[in-house]
Protein backbone atom coordinates (compact mmCIF):
# COMPACT_ATOMS: atom_id res chain seq x y z
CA UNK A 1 12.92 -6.34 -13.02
CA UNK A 2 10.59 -5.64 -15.51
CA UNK A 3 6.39 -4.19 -15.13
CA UNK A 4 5.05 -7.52 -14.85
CA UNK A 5 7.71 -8.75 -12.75
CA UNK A 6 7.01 -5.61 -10.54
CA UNK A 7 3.35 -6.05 -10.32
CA UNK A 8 3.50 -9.28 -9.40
CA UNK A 9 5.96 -8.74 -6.32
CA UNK A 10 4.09 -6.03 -5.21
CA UNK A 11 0.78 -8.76 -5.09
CA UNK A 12 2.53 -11.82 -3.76
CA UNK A 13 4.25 -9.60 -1.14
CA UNK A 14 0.75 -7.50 -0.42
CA UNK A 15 0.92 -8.49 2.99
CA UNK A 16 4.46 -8.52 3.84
CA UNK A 17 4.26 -4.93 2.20
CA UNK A 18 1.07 -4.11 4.19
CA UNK A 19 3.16 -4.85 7.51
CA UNK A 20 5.93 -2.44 6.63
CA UNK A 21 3.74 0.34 5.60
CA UNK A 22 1.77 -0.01 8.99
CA UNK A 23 4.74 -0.37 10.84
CA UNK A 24 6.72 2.79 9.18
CA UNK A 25 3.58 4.61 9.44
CA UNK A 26 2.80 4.15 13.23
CA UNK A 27 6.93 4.88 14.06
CA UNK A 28 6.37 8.39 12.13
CA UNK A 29 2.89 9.11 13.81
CA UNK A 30 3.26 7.56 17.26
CA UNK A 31 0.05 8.93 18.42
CA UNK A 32 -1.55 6.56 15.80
CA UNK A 33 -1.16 3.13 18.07
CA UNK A 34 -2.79 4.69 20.73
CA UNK A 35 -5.59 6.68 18.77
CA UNK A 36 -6.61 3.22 16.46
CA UNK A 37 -8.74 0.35 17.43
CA UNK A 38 -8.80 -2.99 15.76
CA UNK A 39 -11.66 -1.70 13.33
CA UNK A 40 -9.16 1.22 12.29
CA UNK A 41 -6.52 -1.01 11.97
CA UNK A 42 -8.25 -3.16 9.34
CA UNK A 43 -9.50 -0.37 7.48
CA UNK A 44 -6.12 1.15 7.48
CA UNK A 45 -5.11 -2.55 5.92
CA UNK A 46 -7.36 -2.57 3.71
CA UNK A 47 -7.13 0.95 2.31
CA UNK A 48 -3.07 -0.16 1.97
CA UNK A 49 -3.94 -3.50 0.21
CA UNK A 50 -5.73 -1.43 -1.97
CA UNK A 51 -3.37 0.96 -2.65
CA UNK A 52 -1.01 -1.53 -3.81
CA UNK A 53 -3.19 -2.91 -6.23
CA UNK A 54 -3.79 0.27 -7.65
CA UNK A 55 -0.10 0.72 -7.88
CA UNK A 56 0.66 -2.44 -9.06
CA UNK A 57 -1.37 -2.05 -11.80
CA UNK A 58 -0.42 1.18 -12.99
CA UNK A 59 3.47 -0.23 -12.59
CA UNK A 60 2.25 -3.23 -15.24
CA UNK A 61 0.04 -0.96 -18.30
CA UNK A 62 3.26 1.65 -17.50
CA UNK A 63 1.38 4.43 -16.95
CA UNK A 64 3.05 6.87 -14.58
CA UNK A 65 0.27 9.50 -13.88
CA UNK A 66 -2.64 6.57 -13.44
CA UNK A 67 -0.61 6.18 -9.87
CA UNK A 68 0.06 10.09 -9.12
CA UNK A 69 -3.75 11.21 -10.47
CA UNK A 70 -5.01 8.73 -8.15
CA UNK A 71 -3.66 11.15 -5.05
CA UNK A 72 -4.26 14.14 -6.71
């Protein structure tokens, strides 16, 4: 698979990828589904959907420290 190829997976599949990270997230901090509304929930969405744009694009223009900076 090649950048472009990459990026656009990770944006058709934003949602289906936004479901996973919720999901792997909430089975490593338990505490999390009780602790979160539906307003925390979205925002937690959103900052993910995010996220994967940011990555996506720094996948495509192949620059590896665009990504890790971003954290930093």
């Amino acid at each position: 698979m090649n950048r472009a190829q990459l990026k656009e997976f990770i944006l058709e599949n934003r949602e289906f990828l936004i479901e996973k990270i919720m999901n792997q997230q909430m089975e490593l901090m338990p505490e999390l589904k009780e602790k979160y509304n539906s307003v925390m929930k979205e925002k937690s969405r959103s900052d993910i959907s995010h996220n994967l744009n940011y990555l996506a694009q720094a996948v495509f223009i192949d620059e590896k420290n665009i990504f890790s900076d971003y954290y930093s």
